[in-house]
PDB file of N, CA and C in Angstrom:
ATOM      1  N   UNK A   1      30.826 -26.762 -77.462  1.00  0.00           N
ATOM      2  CA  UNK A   1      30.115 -27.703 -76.621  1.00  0.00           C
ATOM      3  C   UNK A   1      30.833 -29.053 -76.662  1.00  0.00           C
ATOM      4  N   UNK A   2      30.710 -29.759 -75.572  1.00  0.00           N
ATOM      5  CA  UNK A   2      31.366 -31.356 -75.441  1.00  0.00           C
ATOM      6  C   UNK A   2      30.413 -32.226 -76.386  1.00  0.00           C
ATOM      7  N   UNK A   3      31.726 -32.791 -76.565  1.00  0.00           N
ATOM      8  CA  UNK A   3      30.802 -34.300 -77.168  1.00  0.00           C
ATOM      9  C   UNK A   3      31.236 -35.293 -76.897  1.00  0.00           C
ATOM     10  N   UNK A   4      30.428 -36.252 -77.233  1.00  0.00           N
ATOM     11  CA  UNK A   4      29.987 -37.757 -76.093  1.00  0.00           C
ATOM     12  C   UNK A   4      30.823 -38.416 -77.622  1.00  0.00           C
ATOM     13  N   UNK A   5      31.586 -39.097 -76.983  1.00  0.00           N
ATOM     14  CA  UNK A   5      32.272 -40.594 -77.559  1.00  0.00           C
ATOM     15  C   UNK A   5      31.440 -41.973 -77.317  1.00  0.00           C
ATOM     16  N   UNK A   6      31.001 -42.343 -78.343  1.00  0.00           N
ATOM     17  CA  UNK A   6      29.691 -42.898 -79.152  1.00  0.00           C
ATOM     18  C   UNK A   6      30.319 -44.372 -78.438  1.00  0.00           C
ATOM     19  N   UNK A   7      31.517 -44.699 -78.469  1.00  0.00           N
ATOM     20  CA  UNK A   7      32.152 -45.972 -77.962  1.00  0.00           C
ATOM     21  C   UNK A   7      32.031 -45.977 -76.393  1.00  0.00           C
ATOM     22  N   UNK A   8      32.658 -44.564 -76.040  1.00  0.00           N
ATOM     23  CA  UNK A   8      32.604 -45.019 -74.298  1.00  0.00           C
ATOM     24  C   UNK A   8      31.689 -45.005 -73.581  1.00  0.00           C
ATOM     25  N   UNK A   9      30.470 -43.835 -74.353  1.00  0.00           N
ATOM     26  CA  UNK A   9      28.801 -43.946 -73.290  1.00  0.00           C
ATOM     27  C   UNK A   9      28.468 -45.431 -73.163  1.00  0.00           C
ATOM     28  N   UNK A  10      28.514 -45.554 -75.026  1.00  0.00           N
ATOM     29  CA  UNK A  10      27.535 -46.689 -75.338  1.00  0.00           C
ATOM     30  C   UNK A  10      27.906 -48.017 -74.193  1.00  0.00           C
ATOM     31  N   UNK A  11      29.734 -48.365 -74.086  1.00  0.00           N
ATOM     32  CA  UNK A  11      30.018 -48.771 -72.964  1.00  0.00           C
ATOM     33  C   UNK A  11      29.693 -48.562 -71.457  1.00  0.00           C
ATOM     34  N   UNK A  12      29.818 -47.360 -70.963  1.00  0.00           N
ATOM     35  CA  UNK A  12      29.314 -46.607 -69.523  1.00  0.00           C
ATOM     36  C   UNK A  12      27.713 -47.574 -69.427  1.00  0.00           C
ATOM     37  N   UNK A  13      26.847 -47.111 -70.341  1.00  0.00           N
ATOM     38  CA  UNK A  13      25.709 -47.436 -69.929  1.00  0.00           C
ATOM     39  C   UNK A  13      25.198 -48.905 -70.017  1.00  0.00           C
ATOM     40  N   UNK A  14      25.841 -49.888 -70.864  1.00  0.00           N
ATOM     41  CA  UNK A  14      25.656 -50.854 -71.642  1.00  0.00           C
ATOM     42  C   UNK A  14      26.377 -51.866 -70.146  1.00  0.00           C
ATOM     43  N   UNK A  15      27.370 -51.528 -70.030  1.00  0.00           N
ATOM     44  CA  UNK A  15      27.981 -51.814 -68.700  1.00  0.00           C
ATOM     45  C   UNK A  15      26.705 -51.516 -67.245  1.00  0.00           C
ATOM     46  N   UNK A  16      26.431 -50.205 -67.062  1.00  0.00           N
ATOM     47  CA  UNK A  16      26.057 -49.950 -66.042  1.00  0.00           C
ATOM     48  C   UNK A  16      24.076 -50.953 -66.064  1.00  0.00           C
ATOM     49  N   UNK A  17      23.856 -51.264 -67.089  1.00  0.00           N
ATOM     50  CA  UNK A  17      22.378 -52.087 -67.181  1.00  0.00           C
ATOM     51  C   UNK A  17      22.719 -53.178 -66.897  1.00  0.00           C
ATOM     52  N   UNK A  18      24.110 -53.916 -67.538  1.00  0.00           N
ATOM     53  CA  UNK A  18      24.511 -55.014 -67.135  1.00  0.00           C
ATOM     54  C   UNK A  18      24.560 -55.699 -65.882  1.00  0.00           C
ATOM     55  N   UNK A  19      25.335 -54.785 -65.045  1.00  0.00           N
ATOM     56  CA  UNK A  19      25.240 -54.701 -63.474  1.00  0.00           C
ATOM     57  C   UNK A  19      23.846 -54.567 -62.525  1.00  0.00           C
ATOM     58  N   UNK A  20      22.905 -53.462 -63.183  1.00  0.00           N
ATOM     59  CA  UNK A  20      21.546 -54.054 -62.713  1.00  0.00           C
ATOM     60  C   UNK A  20      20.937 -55.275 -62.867  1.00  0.00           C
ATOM     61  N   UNK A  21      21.277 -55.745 -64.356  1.00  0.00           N
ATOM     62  CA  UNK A  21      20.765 -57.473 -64.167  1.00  0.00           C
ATOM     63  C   UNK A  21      21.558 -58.077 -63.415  1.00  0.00           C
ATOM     64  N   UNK A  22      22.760 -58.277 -63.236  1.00  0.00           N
ATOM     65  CA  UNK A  22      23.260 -59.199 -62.229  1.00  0.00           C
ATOM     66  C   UNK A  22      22.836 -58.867 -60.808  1.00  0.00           C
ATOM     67  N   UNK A  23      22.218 -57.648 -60.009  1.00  0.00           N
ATOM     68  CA  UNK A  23      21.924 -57.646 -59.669  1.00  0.00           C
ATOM     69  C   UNK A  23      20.809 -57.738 -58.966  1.00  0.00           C
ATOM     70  N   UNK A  24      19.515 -57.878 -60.289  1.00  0.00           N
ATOM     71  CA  UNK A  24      18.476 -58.524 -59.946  1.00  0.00           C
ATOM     72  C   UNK A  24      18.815 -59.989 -59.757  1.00  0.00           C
ATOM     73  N   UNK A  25      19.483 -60.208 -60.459  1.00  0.00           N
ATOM     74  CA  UNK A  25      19.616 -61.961 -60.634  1.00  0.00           C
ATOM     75  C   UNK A  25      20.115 -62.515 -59.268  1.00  0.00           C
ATOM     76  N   UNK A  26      21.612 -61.667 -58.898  1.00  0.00           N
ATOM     77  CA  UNK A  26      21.370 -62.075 -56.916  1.00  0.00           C
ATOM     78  C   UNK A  26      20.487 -61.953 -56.420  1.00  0.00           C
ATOM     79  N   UNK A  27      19.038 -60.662 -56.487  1.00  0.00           N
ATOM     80  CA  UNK A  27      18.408 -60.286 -55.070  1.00  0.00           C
ATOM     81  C   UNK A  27      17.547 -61.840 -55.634  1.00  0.00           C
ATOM     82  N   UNK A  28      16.902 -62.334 -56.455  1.00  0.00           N
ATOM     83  CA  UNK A  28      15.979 -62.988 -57.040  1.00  0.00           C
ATOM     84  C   UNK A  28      16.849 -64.796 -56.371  1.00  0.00           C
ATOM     85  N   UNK A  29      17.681 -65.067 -56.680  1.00  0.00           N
ATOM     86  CA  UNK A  29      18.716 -66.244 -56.253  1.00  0.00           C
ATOM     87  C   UNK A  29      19.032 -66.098 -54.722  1.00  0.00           C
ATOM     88  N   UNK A  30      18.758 -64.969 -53.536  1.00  0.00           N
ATOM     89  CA  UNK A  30      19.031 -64.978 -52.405  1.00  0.00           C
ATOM     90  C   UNK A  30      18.257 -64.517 -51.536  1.00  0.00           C
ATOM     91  N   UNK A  31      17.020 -64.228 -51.953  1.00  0.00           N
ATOM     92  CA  UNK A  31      16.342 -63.295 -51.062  1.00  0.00           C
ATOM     93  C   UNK A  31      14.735 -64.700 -51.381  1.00  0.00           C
ATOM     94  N   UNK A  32      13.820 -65.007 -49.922  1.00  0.00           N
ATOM     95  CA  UNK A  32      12.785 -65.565 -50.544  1.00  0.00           C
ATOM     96  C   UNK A  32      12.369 -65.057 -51.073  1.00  0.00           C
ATOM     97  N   UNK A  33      11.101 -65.808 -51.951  1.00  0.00           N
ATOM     98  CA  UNK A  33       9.947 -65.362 -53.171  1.00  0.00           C
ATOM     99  C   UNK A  33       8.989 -64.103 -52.751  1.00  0.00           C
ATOM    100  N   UNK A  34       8.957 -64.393 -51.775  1.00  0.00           N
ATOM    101  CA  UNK A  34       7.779 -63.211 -50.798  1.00  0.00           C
ATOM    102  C   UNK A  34       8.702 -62.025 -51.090  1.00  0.00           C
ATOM    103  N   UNK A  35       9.985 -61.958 -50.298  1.00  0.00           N
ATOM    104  CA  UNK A  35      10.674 -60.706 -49.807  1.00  0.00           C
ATOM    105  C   UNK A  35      11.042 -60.289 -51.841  1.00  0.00           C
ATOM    106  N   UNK A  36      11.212 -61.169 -52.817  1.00  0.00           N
ATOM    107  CA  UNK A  36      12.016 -60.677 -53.746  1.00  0.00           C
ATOM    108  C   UNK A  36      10.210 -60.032 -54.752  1.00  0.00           C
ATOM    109  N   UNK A  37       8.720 -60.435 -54.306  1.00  0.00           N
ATOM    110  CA  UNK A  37       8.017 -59.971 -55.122  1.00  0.00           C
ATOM    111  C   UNK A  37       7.667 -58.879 -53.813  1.00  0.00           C
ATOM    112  N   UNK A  38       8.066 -58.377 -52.893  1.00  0.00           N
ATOM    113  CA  UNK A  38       7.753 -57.062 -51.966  1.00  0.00           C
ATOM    114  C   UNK A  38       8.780 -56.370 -52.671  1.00  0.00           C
ATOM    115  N   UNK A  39       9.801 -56.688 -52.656  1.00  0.00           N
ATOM    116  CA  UNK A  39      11.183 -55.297 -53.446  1.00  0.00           C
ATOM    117  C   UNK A  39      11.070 -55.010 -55.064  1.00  0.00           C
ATOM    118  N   UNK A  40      10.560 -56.384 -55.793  1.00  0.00           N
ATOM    119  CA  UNK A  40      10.199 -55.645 -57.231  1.00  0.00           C
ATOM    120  C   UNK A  40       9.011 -54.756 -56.934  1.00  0.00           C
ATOM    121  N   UNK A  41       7.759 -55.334 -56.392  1.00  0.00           N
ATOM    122  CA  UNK A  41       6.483 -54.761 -56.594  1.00  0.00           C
ATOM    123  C   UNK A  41       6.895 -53.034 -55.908  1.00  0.00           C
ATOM    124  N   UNK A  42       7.692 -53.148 -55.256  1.00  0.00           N
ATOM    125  CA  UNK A  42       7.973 -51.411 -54.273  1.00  0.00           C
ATOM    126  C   UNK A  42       8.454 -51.098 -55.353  1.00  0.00           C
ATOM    127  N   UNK A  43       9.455 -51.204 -56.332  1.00  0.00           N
ATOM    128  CA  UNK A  43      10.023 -50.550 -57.879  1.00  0.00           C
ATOM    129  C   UNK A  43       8.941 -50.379 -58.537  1.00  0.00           C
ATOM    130  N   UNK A  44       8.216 -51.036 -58.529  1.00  0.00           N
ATOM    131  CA  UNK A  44       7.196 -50.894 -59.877  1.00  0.00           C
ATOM    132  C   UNK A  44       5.765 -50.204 -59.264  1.00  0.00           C
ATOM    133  N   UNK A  45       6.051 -49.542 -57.995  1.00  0.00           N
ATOM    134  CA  UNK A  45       5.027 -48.821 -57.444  1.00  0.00           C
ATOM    135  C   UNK A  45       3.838 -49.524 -57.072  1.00  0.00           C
ATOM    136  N   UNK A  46       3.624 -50.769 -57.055  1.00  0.00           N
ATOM    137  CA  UNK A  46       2.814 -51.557 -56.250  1.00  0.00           C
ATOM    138  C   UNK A  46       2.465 -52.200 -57.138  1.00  0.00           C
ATOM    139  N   UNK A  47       2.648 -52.227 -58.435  1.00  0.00           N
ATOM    140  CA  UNK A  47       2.523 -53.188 -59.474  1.00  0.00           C
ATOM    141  C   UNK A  47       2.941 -54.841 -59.404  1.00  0.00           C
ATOM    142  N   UNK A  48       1.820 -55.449 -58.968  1.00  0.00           N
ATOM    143  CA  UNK A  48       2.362 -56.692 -58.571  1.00  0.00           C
ATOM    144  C   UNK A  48       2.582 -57.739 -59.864  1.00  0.00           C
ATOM    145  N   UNK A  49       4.159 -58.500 -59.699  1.00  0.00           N
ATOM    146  CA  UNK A  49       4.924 -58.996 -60.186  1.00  0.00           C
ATOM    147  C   UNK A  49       4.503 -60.273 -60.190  1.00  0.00           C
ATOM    148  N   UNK A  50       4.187 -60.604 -58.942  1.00  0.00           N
ATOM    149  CA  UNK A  50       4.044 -62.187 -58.430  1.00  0.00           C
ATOM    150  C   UNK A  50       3.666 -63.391 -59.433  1.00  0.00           C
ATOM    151  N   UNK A  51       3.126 -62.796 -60.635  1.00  0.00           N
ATOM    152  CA  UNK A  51       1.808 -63.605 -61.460  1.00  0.00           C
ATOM    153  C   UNK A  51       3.468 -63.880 -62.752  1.00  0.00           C
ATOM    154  N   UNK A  52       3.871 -62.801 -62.679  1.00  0.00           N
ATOM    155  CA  UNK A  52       4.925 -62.803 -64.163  1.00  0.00           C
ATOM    156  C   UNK A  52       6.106 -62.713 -63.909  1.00  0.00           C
ATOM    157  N   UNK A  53       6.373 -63.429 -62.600  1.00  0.00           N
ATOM    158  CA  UNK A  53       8.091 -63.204 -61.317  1.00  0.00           C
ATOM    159  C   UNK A  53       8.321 -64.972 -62.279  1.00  0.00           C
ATOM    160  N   UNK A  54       9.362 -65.856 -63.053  1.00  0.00           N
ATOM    161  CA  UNK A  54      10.234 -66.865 -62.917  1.00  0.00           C
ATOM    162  C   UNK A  54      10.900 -67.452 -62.018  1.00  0.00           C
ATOM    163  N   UNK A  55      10.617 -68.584 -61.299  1.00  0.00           N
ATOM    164  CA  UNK A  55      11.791 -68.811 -60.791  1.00  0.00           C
ATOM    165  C   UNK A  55      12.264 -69.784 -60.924  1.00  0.00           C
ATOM    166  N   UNK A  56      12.415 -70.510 -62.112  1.00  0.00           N
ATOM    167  CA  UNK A  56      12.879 -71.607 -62.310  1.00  0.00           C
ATOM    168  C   UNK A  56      14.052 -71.714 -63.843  1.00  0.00           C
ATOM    169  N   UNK A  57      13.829 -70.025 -63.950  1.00  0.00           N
ATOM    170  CA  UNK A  57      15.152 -69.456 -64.859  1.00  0.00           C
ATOM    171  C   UNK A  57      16.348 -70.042 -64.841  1.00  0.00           C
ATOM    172  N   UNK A  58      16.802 -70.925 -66.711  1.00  0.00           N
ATOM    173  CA  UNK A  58      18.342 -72.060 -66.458  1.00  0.00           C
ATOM    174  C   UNK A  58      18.909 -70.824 -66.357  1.00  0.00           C
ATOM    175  N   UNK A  59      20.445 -70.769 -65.928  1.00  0.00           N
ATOM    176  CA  UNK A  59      21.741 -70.348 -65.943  1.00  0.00           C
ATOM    177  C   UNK A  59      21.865 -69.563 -66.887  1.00  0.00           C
ATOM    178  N   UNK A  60      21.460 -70.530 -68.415  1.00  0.00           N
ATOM    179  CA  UNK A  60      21.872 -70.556 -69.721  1.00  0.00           C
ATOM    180  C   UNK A  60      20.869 -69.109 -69.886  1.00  0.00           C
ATOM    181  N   UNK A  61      20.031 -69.214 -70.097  1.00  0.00           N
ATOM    182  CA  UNK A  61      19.078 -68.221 -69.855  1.00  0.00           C
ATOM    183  C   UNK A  61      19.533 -66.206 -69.531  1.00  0.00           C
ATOM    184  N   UNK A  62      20.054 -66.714 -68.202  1.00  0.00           N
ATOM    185  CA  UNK A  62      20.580 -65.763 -67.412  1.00  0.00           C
ATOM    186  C   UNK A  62      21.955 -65.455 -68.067  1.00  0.00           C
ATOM    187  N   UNK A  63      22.638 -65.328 -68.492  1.00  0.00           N
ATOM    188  CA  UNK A  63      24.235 -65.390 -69.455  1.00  0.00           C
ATOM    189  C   UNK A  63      23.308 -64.550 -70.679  1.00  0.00           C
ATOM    190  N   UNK A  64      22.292 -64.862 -71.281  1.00  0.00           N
ATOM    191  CA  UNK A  64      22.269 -64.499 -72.968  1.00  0.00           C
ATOM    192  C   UNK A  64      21.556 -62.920 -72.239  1.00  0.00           C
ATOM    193  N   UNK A  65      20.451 -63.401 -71.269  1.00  0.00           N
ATOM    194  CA  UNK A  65      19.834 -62.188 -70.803  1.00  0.00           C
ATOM    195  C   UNK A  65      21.026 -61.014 -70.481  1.00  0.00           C
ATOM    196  N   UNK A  66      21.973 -61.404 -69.492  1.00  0.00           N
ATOM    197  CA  UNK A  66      23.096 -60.599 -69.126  1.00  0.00           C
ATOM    198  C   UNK A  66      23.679 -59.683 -70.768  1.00  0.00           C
ATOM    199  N   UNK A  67      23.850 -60.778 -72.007  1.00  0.00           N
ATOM    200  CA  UNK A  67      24.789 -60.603 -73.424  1.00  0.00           C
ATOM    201  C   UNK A  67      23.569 -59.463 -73.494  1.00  0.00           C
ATOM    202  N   UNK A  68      22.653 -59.734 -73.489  1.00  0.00           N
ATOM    203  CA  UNK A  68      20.998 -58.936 -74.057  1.00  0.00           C
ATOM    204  C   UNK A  68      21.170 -57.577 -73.627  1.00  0.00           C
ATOM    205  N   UNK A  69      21.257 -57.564 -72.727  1.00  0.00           N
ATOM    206  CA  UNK A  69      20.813 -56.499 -71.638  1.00  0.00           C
ATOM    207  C   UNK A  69      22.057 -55.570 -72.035  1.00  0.00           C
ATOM    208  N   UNK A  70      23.420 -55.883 -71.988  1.00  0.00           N
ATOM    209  CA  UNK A  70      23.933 -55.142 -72.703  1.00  0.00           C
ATOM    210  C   UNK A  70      24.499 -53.829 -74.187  1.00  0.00           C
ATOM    211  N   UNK A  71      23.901 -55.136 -74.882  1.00  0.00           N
ATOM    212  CA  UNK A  71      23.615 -55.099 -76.608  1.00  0.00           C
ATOM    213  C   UNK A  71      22.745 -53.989 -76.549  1.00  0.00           C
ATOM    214  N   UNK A  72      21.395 -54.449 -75.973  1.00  0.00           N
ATOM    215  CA  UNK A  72      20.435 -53.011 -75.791  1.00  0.00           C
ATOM    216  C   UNK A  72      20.975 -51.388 -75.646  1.00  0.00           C
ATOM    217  N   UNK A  73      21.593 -51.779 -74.232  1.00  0.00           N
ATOM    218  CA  UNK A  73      22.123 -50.803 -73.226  1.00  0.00           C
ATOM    219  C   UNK A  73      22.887 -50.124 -74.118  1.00  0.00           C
ATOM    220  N   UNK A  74      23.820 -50.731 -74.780  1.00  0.00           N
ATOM    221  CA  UNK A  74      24.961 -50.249 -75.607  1.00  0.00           C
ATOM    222  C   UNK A  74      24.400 -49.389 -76.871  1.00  0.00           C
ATOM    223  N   UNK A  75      23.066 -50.326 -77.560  1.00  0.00           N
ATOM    224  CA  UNK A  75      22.607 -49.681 -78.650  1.00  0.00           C
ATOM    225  C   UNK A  75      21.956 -48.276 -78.394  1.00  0.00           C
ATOM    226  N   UNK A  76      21.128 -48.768 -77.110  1.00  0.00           N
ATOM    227  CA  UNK A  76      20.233 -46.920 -76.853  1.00  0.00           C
ATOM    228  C   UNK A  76      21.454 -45.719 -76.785  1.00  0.00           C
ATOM    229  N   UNK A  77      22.479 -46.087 -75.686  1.00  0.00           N
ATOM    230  CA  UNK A  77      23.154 -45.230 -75.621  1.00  0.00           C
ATOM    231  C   UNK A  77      24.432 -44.717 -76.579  1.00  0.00           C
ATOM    232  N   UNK A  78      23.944 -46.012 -77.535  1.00  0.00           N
ATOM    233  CA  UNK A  78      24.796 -44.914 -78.745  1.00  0.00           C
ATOM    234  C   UNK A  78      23.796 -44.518 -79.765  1.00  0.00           C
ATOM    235  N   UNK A  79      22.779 -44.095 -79.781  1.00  0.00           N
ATOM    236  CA  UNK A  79      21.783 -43.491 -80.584  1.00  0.00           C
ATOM    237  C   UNK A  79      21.428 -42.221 -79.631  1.00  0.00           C
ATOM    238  N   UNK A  80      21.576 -42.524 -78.275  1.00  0.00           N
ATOM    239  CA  UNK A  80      21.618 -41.324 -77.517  1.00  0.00           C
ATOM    240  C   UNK A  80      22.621 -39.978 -77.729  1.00  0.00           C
ATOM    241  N   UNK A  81      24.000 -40.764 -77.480  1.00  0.00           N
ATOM    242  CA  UNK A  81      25.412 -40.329 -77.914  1.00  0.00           C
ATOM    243  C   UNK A  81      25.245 -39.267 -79.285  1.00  0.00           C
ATOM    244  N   UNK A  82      24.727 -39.726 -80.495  1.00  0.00           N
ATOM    245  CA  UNK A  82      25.115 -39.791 -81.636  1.00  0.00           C
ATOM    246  C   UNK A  82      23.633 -38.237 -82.082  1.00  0.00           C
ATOM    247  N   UNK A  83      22.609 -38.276 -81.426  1.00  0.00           N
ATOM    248  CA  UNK A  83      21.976 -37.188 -81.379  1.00  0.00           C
ATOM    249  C   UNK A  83      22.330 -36.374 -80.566  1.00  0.00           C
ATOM    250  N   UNK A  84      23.074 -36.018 -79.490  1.00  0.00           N
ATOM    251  CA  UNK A  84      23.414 -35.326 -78.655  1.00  0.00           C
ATOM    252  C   UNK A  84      24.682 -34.544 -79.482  1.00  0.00           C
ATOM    253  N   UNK A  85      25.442 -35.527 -80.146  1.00  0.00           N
ATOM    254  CA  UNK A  85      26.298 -34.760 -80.764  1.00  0.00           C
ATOM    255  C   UNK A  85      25.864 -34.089 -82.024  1.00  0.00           C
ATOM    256  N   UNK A  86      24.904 -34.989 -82.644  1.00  0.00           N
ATOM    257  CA  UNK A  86      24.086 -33.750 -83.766  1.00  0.00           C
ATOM    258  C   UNK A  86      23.592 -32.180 -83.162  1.00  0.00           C
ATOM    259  N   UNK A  87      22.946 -32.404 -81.638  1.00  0.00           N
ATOM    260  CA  UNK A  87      22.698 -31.214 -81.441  1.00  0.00           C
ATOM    261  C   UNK A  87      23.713 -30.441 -81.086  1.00  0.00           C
ATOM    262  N   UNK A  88      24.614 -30.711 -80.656  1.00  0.00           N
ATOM    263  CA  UNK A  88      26.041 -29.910 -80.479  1.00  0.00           C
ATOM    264  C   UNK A  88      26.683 -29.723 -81.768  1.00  0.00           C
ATOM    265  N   UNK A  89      26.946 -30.554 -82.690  1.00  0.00           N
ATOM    266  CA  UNK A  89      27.047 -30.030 -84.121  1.00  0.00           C
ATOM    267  C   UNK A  89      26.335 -28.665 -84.442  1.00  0.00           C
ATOM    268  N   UNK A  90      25.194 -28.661 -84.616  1.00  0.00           N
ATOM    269  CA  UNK A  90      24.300 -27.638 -84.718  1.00  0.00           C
ATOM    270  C   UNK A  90      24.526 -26.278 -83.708  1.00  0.00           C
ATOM    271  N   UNK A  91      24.772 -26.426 -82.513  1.00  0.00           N
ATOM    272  CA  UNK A  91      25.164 -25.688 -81.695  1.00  0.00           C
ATOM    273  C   UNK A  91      26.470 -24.714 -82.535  1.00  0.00           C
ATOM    274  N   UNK A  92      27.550 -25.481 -82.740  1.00  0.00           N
ATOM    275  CA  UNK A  92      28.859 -25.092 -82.964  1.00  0.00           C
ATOM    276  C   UNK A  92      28.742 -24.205 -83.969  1.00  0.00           C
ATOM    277  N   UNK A  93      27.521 -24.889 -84.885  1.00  0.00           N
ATOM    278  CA  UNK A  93      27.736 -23.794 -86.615  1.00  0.00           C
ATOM    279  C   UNK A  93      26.997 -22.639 -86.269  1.00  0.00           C
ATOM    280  N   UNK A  94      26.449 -22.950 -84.741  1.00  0.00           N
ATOM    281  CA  UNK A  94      25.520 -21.259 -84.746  1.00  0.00           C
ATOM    282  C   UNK A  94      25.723 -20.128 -84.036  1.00  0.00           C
ATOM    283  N   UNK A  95      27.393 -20.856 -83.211  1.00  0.00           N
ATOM    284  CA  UNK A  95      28.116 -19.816 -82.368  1.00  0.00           C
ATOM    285  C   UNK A  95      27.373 -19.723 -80.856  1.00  0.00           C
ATOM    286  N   UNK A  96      26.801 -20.379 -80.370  1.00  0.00           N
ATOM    287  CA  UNK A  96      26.267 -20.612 -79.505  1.00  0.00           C
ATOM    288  C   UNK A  96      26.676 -21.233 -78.556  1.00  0.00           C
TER     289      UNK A  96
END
């Protein structure tokens, strides 16, 4: 069975969350307040945002969130990585 390299998921995914925050962070910086709590609240299935939406978020803010969002991203998916290969470990010793 394949196994997942604990460095490059954890990157792949840690990367790929990253890019969703920057991309909330444009729709939120370019789109009005109305149109940007109609496109979260449609994600969150009609769960309205409006009450707990920021918009007066510094820069500074947005940079550590971006560092954040990564760190996370990176950590799940190498705890993801790292059991996936336990179960493929296990796989291998059972000829399977």
């Amino acid at each position: 069975m394949n196994r997942l390299n604990v460095m490059r998921f954890g990157f792949a995914v840690g990367g790929s969350l990253t890019l969703l925050y920057v991309g909330c962070v444009f729709v939120m910086a370019t789109v009005p307040q109305d149109a940007a709590v109609r496109f979260f609240n449609s994600l969150l299935h009609g769960l309205d945002v409006r009450s707990i939406m920021r918009w007066d978020m510094p820069w500074t803010e947005m940079v550590i969130g971006i560092f954040e969002t990564f760190i996370l991203g990176w950590l799940f998916a190498a705890v993801v990585a790292v059991l996936y290969n336990l179960g493929a470990r296990g796989e291998d010793q059972h000829g399977a």
